[in-house]
C-alpha atoms as a PDB file:
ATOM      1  CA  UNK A   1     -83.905  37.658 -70.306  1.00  0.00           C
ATOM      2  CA  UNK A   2     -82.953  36.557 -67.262  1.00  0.00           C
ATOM      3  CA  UNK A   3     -84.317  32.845 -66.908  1.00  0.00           C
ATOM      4  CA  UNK A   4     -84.188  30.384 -64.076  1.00  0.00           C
ATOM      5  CA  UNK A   5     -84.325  26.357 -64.671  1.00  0.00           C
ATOM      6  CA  UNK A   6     -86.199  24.830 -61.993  1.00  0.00           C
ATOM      7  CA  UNK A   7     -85.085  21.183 -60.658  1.00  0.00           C
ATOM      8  CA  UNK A   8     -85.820  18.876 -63.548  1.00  0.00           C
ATOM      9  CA  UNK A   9     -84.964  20.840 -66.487  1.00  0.00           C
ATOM     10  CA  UNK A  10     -82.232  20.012 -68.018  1.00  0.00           C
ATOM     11  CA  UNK A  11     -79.177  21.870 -67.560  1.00  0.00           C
ATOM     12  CA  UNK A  12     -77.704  21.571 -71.162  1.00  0.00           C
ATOM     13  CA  UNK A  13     -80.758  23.309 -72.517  1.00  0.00           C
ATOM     14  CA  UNK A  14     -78.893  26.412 -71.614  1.00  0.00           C
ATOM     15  CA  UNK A  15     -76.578  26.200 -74.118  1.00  0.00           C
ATOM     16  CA  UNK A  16     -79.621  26.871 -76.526  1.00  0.00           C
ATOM     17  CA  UNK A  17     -80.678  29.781 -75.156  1.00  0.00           C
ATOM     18  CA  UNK A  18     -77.860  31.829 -76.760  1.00  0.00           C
ATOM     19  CA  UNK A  19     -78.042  35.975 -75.297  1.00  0.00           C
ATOM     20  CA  UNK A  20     -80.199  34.793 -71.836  1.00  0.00           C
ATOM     21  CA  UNK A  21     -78.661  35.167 -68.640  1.00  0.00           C
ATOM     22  CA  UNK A  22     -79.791  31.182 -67.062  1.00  0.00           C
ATOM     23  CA  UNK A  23     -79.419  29.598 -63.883  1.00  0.00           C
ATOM     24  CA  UNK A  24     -80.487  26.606 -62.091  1.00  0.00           C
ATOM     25  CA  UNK A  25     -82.429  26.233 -58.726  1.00  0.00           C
ATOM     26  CA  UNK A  26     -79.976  24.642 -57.406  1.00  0.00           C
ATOM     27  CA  UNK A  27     -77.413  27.460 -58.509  1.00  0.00           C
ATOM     28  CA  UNK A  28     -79.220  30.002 -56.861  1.00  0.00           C
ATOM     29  CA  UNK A  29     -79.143  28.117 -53.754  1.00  0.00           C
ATOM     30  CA  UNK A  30     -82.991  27.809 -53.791  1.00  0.00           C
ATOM     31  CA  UNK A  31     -83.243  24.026 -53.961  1.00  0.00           C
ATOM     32  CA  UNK A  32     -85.652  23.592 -50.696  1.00  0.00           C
ATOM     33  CA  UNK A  33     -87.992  26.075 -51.589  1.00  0.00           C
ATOM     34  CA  UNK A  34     -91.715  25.391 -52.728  1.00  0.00           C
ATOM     35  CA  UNK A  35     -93.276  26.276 -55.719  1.00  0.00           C
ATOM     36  CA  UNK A  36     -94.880  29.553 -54.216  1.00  0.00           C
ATOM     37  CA  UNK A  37     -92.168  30.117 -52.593  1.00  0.00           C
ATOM     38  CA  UNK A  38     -89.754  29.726 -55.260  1.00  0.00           C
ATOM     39  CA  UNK A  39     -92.220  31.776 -57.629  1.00  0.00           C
ATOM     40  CA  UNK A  40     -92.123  34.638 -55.193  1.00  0.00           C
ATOM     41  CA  UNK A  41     -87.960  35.124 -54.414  1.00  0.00           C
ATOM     42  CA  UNK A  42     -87.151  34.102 -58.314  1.00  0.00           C
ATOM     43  CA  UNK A  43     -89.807  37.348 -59.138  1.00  0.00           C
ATOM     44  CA  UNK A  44     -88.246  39.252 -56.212  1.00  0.00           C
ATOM     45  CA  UNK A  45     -84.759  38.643 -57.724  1.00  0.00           C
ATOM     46  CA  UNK A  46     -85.726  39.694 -61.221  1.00  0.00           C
ATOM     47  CA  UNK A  47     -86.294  36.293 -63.135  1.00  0.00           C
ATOM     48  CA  UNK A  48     -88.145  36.920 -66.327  1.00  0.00           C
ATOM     49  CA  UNK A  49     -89.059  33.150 -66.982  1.00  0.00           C
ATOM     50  CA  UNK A  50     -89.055  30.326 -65.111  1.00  0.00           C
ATOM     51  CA  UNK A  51     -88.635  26.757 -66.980  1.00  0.00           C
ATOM     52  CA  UNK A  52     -90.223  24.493 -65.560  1.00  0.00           C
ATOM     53  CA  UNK A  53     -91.271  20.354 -65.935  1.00  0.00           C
ATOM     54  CA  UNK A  54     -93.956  20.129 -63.287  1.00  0.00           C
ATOM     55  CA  UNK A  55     -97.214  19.907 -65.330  1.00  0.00           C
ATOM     56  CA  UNK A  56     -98.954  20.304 -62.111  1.00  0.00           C
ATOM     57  CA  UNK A  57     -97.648  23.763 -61.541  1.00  0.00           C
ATOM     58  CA  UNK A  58    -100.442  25.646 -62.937  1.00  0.00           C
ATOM     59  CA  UNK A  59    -102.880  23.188 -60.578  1.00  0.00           C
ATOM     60  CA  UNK A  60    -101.062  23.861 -57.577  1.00  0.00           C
ATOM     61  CA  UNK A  61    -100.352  27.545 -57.786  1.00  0.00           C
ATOM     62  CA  UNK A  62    -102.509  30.543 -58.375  1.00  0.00           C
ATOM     63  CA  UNK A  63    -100.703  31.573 -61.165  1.00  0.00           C
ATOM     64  CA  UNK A  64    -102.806  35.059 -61.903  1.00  0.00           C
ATOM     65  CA  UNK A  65    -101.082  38.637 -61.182  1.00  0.00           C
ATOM     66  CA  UNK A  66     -97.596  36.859 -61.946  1.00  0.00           C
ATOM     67  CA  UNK A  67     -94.697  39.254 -63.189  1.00  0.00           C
ATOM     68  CA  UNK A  68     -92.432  36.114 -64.070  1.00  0.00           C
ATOM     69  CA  UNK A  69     -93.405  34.246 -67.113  1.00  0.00           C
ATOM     70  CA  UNK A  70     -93.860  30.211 -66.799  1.00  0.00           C
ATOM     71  CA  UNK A  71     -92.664  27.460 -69.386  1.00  0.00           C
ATOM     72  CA  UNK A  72     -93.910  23.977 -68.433  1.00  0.00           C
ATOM     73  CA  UNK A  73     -91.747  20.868 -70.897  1.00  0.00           C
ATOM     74  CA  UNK A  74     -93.786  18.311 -71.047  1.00  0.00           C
ATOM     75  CA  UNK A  75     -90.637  16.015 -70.330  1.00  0.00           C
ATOM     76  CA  UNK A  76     -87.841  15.545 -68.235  1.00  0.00           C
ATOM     77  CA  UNK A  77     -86.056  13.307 -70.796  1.00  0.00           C
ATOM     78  CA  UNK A  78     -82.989  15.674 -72.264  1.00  0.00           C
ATOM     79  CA  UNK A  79     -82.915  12.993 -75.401  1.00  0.00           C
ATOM     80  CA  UNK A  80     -86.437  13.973 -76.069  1.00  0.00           C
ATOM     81  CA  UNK A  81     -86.225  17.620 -75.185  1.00  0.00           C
ATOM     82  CA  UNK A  82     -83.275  17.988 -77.710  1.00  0.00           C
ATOM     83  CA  UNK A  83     -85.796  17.130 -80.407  1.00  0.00           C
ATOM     84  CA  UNK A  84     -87.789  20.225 -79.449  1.00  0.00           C
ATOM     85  CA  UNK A  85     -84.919  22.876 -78.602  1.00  0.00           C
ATOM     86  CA  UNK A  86     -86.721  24.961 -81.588  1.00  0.00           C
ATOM     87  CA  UNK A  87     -90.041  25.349 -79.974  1.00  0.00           C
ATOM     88  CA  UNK A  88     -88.243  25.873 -76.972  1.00  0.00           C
ATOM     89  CA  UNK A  89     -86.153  28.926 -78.194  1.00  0.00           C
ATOM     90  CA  UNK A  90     -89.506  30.239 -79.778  1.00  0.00           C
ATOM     91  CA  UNK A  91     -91.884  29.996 -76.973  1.00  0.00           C
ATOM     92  CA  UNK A  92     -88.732  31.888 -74.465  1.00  0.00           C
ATOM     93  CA  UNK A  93     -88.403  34.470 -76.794  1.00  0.00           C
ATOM     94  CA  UNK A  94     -92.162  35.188 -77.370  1.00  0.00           C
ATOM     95  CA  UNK A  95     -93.133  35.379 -73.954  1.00  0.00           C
ATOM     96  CA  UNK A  96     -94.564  38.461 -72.249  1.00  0.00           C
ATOM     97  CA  UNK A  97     -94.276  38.975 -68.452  1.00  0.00           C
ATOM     98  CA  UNK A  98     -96.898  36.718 -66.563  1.00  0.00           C
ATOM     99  CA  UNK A  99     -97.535  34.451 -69.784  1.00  0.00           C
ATOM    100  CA  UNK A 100     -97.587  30.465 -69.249  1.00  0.00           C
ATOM    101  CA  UNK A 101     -96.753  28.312 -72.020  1.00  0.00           C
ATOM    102  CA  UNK A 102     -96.755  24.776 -72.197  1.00  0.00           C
ATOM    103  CA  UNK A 103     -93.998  23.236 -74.679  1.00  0.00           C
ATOM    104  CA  UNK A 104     -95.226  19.582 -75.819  1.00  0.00           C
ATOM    105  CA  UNK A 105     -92.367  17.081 -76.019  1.00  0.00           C
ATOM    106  CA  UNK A 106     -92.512  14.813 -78.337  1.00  0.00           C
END
């Protein structure tokens, strides 16, 4: 899958996420965009899953008729995420195009 970490996830997690192609916002040079506008050029570009830690995502964005799939972490703390790489690597590989999961952090 071809996955893009928005600005707050933490970079190392993509050392867990062993046979995905990953890359950050920032590496994609898309660091000014908005949510919906990020949501639209990381679909455009072929992003299967977007990992994300704004919880308010799914508030601010009309989220229906999505082809990119959405995680929300429920932290921005890479200690704390570390603790939850498992359900991390489970929820990524289950997805289905246009799913949104939420991955408590605890």
């Amino acid at each position: 899958m071809k996955i893009l970490f928005d600005q707050g996830t933490p970079a190392p997690l993509r050392n867990h996420l062993d046979g995905h192609d990953v890359e950050t916002v920032y590496e994609a040079g898309w660091s000014q965009l908005e949510n919906g506008d990020l949501l639209e050029v990381a679909e455009k570009d072929g992003y299967d899953v977007l990992i994300t830690t704004d919880q308010n995502l799914k508030y601010q964005q009309n989220l229906t008729d999505r082809s990119i799939a959405i995680i929300v972490l429920k932290s921005t703390s890479w200690p704390l995420i570390q603790n939850s790489i498992t359900d991390i690597t489970t929820a990524v590989n289950g997805l289905s195009p246009g799913d949104y999961q939420e991955v408590s952090i605890p």
